[in-house]
N, C-alpha and C. Protein backbone atom coordinates (compact mmCIF):
# COMPACT_ATOMS: atom_id res chain seq x y z
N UNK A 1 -19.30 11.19 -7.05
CA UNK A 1 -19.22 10.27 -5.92
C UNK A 1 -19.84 8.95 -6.31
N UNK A 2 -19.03 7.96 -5.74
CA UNK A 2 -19.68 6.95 -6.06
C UNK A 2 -20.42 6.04 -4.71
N UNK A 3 -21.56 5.43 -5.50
CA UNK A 3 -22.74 5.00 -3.96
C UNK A 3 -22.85 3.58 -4.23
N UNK A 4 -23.27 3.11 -3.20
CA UNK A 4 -24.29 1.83 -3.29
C UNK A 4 -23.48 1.08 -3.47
N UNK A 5 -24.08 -0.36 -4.59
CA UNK A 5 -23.18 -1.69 -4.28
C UNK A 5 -22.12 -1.41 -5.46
N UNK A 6 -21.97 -0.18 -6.38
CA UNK A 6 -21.18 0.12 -7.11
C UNK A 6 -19.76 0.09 -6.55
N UNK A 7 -19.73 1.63 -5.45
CA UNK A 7 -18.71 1.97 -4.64
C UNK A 7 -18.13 0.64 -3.88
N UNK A 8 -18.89 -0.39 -3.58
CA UNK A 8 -18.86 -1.34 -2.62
C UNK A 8 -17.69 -2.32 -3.48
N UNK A 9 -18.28 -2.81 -4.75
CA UNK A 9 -17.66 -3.40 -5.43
C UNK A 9 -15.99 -2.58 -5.89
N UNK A 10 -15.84 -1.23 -6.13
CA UNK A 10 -14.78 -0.65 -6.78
C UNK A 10 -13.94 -1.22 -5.54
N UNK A 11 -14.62 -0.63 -4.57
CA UNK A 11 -13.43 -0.74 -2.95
C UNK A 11 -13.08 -2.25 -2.62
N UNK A 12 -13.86 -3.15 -2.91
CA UNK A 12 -13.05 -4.58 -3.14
C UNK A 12 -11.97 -4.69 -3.98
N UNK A 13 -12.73 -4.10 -4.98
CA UNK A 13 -11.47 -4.54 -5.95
C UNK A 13 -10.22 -3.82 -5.99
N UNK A 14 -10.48 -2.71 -5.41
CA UNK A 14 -8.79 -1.61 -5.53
C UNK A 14 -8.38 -1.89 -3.93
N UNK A 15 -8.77 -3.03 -2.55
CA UNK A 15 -8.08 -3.05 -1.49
C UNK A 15 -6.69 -3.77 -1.79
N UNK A 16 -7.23 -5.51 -2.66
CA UNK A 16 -6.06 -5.66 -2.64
C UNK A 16 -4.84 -5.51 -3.36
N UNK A 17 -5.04 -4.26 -4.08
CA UNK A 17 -4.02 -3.65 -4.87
C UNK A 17 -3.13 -2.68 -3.94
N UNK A 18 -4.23 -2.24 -2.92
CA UNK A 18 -2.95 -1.24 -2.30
C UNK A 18 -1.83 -1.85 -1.40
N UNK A 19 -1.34 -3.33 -1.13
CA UNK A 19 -0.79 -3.46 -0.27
C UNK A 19 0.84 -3.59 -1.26
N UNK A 20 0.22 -3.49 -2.45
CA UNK A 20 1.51 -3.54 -3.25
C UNK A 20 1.70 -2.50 -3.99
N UNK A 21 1.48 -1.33 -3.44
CA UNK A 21 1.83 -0.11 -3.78
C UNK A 21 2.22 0.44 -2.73
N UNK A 22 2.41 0.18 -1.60
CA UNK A 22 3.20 0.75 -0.32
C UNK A 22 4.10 -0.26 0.08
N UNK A 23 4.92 0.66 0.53
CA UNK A 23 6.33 0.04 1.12
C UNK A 23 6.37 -0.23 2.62
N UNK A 24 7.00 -1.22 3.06
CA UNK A 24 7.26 -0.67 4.34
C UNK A 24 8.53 -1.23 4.75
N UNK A 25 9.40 -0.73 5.86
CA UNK A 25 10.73 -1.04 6.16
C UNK A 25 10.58 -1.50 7.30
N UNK A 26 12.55 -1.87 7.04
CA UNK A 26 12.92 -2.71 8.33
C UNK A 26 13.02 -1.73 9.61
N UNK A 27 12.77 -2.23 10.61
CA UNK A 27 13.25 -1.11 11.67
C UNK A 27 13.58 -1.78 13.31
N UNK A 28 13.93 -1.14 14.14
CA UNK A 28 14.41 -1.98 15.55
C UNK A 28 13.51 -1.37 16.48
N UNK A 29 13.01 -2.42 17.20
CA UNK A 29 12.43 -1.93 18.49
C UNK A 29 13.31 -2.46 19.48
N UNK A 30 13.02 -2.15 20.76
CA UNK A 30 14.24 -2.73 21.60
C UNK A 30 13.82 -1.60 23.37
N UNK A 31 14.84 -1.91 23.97
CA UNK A 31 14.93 -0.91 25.11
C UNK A 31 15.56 0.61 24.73
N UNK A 32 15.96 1.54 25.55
CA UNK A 32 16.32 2.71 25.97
C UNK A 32 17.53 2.36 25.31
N UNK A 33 18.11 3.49 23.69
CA UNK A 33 19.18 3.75 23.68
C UNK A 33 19.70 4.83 24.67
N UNK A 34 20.46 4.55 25.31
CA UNK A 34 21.39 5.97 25.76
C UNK A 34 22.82 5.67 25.95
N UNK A 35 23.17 6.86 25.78
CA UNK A 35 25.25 6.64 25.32
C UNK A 35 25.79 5.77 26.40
N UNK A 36 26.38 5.11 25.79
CA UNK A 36 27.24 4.42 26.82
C UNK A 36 26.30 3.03 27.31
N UNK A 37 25.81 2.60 26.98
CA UNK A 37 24.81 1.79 27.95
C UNK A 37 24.49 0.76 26.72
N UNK A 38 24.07 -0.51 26.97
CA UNK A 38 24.24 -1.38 26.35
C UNK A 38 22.72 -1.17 25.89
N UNK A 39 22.62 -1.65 24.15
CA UNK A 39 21.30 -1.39 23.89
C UNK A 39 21.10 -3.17 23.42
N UNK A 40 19.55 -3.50 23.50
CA UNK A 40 18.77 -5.24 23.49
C UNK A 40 17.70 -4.75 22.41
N UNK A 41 17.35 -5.16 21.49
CA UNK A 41 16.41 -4.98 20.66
C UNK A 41 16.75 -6.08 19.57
N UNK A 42 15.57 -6.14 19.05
CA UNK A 42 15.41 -7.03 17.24
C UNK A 42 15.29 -5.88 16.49
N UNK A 43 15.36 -6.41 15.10
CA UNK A 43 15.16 -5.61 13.97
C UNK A 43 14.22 -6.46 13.38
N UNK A 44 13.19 -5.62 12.61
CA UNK A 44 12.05 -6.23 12.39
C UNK A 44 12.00 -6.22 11.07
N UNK A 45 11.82 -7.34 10.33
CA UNK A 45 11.35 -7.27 8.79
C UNK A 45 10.24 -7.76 8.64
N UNK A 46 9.81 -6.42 8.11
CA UNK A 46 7.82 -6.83 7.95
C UNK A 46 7.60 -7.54 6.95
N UNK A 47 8.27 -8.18 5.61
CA UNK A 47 7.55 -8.33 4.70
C UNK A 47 9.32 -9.23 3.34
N UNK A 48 8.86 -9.54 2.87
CA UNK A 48 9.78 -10.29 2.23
C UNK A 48 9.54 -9.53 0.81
N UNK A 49 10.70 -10.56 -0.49
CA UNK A 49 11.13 -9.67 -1.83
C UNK A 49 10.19 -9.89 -2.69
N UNK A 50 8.83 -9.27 -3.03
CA UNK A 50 7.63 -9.43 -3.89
C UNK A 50 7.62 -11.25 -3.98
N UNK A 51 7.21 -11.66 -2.78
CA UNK A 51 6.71 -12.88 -2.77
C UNK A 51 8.23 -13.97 -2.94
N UNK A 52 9.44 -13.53 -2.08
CA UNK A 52 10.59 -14.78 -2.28
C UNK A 52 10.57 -14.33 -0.86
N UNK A 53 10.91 -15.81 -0.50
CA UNK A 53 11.30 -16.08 1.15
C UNK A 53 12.94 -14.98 1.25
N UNK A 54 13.04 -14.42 2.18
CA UNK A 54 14.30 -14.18 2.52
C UNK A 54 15.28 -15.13 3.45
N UNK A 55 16.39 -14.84 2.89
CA UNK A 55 17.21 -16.60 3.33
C UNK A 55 18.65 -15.66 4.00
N UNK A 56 18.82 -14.55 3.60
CA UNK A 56 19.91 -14.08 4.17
C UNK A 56 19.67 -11.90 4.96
N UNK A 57 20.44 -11.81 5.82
CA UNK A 57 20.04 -10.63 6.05
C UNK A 57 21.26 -10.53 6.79
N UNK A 58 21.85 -8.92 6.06
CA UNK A 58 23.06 -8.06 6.23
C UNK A 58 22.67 -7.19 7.21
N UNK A 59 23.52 -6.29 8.23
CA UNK A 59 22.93 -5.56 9.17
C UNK A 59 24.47 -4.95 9.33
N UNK A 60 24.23 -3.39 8.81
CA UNK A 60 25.77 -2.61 9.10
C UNK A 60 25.94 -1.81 10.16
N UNK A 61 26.06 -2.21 11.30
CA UNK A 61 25.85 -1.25 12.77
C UNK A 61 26.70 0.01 12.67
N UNK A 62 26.09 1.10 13.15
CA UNK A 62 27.19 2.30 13.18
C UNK A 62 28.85 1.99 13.64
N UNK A 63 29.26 3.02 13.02
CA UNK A 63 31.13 2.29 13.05
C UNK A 63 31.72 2.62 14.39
N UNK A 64 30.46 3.47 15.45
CA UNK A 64 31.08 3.96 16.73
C UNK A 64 30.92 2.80 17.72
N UNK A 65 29.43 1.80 17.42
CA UNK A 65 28.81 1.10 17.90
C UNK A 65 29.95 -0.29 18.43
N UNK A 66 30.00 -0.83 19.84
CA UNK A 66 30.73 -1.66 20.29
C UNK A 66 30.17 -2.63 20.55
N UNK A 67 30.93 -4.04 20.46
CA UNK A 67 30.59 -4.84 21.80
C UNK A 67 29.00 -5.81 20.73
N UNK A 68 29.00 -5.66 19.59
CA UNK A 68 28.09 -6.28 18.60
C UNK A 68 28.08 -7.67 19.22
N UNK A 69 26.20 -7.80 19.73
CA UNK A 69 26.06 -9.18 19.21
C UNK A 69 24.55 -10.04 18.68
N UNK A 70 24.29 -11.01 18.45
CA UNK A 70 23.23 -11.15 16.94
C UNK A 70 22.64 -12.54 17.95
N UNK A 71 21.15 -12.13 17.86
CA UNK A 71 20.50 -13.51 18.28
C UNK A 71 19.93 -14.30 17.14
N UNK A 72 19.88 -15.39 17.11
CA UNK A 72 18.87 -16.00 15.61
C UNK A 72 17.84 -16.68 15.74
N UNK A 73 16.75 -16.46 15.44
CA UNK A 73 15.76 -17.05 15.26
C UNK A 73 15.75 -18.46 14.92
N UNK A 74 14.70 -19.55 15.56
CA UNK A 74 15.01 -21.35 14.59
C UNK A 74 15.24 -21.05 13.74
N UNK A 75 16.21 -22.11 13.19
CA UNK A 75 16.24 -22.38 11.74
C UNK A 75 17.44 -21.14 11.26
N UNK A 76 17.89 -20.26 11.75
CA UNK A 76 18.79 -19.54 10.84
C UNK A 76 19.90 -19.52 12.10
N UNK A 77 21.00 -18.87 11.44
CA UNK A 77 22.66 -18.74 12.46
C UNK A 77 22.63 -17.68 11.85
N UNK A 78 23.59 -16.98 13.08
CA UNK A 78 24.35 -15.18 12.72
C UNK A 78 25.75 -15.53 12.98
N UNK A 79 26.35 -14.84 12.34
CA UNK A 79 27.96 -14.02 12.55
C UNK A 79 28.14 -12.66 12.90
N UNK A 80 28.90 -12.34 13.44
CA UNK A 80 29.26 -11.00 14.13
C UNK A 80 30.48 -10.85 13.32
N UNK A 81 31.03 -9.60 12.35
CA UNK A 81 32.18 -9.40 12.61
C UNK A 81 32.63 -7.85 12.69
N UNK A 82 33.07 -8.14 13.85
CA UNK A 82 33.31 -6.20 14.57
C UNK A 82 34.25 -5.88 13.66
N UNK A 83 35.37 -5.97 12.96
CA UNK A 83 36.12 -5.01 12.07
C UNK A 83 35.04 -4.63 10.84
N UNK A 84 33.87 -5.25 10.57
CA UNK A 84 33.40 -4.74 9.55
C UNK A 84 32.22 -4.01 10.45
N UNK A 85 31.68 -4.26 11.74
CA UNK A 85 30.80 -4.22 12.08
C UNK A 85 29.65 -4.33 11.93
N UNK A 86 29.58 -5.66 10.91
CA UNK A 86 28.39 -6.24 10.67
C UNK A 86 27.64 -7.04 11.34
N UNK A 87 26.68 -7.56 11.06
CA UNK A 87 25.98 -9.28 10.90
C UNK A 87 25.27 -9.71 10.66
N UNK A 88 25.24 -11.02 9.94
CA UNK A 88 25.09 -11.54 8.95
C UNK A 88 24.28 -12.86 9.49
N UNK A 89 22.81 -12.91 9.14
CA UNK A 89 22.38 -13.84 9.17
C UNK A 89 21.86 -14.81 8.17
N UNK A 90 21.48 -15.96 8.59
CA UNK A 90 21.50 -16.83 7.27
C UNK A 90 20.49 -17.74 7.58
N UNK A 91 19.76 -18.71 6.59
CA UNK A 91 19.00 -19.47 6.96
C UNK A 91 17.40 -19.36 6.21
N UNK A 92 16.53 -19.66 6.58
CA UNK A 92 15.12 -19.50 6.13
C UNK A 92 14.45 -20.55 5.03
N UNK A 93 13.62 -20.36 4.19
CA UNK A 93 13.12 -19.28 4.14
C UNK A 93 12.53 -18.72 5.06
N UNK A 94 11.84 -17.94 5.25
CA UNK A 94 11.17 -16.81 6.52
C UNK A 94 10.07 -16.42 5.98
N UNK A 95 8.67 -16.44 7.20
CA UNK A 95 7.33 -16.00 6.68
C UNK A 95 7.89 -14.33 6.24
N UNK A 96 6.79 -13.62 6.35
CA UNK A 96 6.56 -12.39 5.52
C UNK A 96 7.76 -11.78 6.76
N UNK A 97 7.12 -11.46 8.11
CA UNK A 97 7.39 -11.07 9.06
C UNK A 97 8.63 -11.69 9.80
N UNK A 98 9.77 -10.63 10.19
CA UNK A 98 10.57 -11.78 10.90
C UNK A 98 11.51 -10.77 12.08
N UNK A 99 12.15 -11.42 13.28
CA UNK A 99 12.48 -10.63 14.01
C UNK A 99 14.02 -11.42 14.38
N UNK A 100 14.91 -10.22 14.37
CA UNK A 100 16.46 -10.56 14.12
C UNK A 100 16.77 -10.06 15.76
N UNK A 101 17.03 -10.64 16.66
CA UNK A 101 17.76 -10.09 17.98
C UNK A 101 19.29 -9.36 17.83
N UNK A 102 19.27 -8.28 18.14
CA UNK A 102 20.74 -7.49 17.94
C UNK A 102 20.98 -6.61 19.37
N UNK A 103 22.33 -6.35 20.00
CA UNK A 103 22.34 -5.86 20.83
C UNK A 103 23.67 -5.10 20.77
N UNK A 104 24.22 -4.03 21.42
CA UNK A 104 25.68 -3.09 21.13
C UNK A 104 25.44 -2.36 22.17
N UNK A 105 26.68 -1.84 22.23
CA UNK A 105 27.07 -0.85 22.99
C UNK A 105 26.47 0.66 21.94
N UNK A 106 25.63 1.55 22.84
CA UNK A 106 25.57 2.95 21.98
C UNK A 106 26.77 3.69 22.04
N UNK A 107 27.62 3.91 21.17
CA UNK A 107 27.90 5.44 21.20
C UNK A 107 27.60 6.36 22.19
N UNK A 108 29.21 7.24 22.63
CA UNK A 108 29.24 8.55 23.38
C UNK A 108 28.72 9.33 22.96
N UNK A 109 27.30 9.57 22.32
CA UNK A 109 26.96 10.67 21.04
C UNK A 109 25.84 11.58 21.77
N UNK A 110 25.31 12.70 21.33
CA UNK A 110 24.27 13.26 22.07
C UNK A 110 23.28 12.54 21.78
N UNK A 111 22.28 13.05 22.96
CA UNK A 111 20.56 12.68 22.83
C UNK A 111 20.10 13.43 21.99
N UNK A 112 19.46 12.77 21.03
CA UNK A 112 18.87 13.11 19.61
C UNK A 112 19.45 12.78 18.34
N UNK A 113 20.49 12.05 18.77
CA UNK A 113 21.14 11.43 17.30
C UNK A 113 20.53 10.27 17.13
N UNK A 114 20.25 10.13 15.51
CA UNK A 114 20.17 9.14 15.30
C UNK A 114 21.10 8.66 14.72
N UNK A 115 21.02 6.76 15.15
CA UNK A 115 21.99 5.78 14.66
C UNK A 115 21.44 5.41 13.84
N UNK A 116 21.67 5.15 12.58
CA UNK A 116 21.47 4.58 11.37
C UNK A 116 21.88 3.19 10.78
N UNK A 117 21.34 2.38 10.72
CA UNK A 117 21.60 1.08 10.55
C UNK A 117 21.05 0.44 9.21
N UNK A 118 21.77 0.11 8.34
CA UNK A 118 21.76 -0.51 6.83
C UNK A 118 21.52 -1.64 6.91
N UNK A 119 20.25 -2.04 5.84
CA UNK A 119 20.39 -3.50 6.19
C UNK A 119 20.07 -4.28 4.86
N UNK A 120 20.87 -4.94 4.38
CA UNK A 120 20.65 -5.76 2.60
C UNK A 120 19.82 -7.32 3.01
N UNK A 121 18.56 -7.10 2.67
CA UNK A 121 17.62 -8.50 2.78
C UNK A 121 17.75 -9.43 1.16
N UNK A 122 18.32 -10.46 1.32
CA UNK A 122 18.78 -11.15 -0.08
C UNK A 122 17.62 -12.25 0.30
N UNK A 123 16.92 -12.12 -1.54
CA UNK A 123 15.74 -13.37 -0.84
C UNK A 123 16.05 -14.49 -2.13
N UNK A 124 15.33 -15.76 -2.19
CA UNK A 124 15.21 -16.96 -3.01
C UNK A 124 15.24 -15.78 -4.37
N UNK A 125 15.72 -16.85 -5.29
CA UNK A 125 15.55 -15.98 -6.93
C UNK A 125 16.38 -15.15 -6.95
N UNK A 126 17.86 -14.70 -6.07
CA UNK A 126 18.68 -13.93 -6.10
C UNK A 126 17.64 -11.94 -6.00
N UNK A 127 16.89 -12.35 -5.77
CA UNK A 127 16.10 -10.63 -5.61
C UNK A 127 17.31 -9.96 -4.44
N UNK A 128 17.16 -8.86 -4.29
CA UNK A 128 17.90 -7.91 -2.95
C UNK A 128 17.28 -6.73 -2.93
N UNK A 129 17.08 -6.24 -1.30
CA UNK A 129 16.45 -5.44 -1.27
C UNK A 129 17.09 -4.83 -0.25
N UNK A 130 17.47 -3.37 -0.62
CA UNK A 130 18.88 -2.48 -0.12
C UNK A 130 18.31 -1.11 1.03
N UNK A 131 17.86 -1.83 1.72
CA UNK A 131 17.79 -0.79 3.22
C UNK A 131 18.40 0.20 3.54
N UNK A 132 18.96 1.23 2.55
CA UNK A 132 20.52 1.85 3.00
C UNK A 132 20.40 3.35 3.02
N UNK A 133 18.99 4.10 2.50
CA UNK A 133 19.12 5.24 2.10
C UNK A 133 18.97 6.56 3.46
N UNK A 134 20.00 6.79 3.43
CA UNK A 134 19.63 8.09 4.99
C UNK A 134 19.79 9.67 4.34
N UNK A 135 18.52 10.25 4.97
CA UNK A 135 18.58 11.53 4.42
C UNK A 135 19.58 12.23 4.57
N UNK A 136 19.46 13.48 3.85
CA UNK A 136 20.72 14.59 3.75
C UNK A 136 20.25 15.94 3.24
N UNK A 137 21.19 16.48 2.92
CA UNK A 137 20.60 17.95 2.52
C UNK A 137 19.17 17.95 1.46
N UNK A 138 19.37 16.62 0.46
CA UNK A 138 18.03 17.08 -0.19
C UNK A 138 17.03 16.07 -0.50
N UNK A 139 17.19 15.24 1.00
CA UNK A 139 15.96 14.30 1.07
C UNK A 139 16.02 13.90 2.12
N UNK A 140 14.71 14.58 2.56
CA UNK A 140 14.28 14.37 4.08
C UNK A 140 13.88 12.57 3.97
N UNK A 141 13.34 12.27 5.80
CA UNK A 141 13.08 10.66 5.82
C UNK A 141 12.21 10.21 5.01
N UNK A 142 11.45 10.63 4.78
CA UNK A 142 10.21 10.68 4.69
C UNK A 142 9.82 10.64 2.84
N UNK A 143 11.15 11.06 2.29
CA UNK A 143 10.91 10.89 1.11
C UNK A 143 12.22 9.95 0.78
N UNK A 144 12.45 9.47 1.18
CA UNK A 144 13.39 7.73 1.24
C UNK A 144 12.41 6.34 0.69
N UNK A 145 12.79 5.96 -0.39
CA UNK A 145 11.87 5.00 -0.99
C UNK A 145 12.23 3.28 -0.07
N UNK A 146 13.66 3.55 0.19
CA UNK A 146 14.16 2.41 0.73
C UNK A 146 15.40 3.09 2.13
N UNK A 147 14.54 3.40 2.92
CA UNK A 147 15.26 3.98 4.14
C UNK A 147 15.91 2.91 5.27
N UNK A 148 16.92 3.42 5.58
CA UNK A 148 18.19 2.63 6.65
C UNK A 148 16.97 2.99 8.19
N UNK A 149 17.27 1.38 8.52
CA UNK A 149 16.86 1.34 9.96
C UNK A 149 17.83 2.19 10.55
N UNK A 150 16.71 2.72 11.84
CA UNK A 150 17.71 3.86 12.65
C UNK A 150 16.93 3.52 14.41
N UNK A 151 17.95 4.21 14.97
CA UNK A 151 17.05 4.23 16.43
C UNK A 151 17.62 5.53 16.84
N UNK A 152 17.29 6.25 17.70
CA UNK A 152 17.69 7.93 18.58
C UNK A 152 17.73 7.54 19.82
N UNK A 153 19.11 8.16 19.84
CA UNK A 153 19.85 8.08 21.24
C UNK A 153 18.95 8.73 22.06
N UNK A 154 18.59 8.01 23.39
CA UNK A 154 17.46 8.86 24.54
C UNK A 154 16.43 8.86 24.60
N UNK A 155 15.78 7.86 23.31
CA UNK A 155 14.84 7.34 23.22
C UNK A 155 14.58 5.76 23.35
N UNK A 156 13.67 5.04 23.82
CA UNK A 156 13.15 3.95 23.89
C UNK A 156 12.92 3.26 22.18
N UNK A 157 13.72 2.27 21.85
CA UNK A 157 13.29 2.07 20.49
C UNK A 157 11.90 1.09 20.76
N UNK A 158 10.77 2.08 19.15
CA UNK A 158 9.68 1.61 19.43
C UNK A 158 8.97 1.43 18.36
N UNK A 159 7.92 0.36 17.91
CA UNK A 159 7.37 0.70 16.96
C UNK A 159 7.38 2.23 16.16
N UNK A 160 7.41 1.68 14.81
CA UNK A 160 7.15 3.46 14.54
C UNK A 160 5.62 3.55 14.15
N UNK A 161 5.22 5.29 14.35
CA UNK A 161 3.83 5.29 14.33
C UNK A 161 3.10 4.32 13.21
N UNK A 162 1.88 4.12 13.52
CA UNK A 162 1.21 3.50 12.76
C UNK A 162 1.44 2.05 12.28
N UNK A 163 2.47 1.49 13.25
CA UNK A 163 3.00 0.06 12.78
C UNK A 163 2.38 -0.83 13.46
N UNK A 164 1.20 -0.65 14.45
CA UNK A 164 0.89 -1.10 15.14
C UNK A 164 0.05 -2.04 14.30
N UNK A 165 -0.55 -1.15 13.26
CA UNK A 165 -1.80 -1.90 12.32
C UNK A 165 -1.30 -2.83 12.04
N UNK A 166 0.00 -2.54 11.05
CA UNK A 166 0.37 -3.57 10.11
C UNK A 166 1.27 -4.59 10.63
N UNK A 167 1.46 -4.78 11.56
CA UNK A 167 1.56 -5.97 12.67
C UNK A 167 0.88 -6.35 12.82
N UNK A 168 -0.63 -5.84 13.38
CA UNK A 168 -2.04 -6.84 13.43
C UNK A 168 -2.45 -7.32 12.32
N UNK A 169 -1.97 -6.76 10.99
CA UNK A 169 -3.13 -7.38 9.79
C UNK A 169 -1.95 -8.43 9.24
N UNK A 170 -0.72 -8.26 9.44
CA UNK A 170 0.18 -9.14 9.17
C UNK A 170 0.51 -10.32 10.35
N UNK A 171 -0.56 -10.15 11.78
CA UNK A 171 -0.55 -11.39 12.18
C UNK A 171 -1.32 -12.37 12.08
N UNK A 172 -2.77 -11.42 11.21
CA UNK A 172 -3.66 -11.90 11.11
C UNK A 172 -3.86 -12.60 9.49
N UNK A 173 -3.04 -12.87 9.22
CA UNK A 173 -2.57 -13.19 7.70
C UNK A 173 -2.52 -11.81 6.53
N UNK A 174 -3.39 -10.79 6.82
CA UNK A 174 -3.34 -9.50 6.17
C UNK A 174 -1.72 -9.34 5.64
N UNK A 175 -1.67 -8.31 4.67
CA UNK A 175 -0.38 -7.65 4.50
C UNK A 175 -0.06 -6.25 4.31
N UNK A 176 -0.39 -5.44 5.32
CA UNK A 176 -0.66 -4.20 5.21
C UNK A 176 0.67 -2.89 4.99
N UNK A 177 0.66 -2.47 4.29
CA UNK A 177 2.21 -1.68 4.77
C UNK A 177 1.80 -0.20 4.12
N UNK A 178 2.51 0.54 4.62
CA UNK A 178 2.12 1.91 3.95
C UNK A 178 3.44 3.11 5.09
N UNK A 179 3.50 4.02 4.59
CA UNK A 179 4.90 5.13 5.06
C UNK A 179 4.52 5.60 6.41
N UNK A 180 5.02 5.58 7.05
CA UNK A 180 4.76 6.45 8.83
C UNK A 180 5.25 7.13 9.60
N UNK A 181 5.19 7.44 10.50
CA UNK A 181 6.39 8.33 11.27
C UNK A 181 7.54 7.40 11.56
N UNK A 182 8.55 7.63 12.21
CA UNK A 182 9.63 6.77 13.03
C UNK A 182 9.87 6.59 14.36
N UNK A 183 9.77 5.41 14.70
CA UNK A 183 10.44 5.59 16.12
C UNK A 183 10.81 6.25 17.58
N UNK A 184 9.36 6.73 17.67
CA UNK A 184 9.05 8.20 18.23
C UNK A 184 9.50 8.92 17.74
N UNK A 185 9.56 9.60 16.45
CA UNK A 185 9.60 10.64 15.47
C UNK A 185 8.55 11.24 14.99
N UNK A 186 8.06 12.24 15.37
CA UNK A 186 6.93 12.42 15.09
C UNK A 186 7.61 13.62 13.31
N UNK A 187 8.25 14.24 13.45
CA UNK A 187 8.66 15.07 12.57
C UNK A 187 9.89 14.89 12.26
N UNK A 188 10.51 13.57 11.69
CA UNK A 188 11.50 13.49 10.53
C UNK A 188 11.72 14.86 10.45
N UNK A 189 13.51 14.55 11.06
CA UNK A 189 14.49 16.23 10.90
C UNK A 189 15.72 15.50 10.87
N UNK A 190 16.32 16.48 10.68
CA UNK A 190 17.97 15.84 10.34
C UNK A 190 19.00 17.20 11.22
């Protein structure tokens, strides 16, 4: 064990290493998905491409999903286009943190599905960073290095656990990120 101003000093020096050894993703908060009913939420990007502004951001809405449409933040414009059911925003650069307004029609689907939403963040320096991975038979959420925003039908989209922090330390200039539950998910299942 380590004590005193030893321990004191190691833990300075290994804090600000951990914020670049955890990941954290994009995800939507918003109102009450439920079928049929029009859903209002942003999608939230906590954090940009190892230090490049992000200038563009892809968003692939489920293919059941209707009625797509994209708010933009100053400084950037969106496109909607429902045969691909995308959209596509543009503009920036963008601090670390940034919030994309999106709204659709849910899907006739049961309560407890989740919608899965892909999203490609292209930053300065041509970097890209590919939001797309949804579990399956042999990888739960939770072991997704780069997991697809999602929201569950019948639920309120909401912070996911533990995001609360890294919103405060990232408003507070901090940059905190690290893996969590989802979206009132307490147990990632498929």
């Amino acid at each position: 064990m380590i004590g005193g101003r030893c321990g004191i000093a190691l833990l300075a020096f290994a804090l600000p290493i951990l914020p670049a050894m955890v990941v954290a993703h994009p995800y939507i908060v918003g109102s009450e998905v439920e079928p049929g009913e029009h859903f209002e939420g942003k999608l939230v990007l906590t954090h940009d491409c190892n230090n490049q502004p992000t200038v563009e951001v892809v968003l692939r809405m489920p293919r059941e999903a209707t009625h797509i449409e994209a708010d933009s933040p100053k400084g950037w414009k969106s496109s909607v286009d429902p045969a691909k059911g995308e959209i596509v925003w543009q503009g920036g650069p963008t601090p670390d943190r940034m919030e994309l307004g999106v709204s659709f029609e849910v899907p006739q689907v049961a309560e407890g599905t989740k919608l899965y939403i892909p999203v490609v963040q292209r930053c300065t320096g041509g970097e890209v960073q590919r939001w797309v991975e949804m579990p399956d038979a042999e990888k739960k959420q939770e072991d997704l290095g780069f997991p697809a925003a999602f929201v569950i039908v019948g639920k309120k989209a909401d912070l996911p656990e533990g995001e609360e922090a890294a919103d405060e330390a990232a408003a507070g200039g901090g940059h905190k990120h690290h893996h969590h539950g989802h979206h009132g998910d307490k147990k990632p299942s498929q």
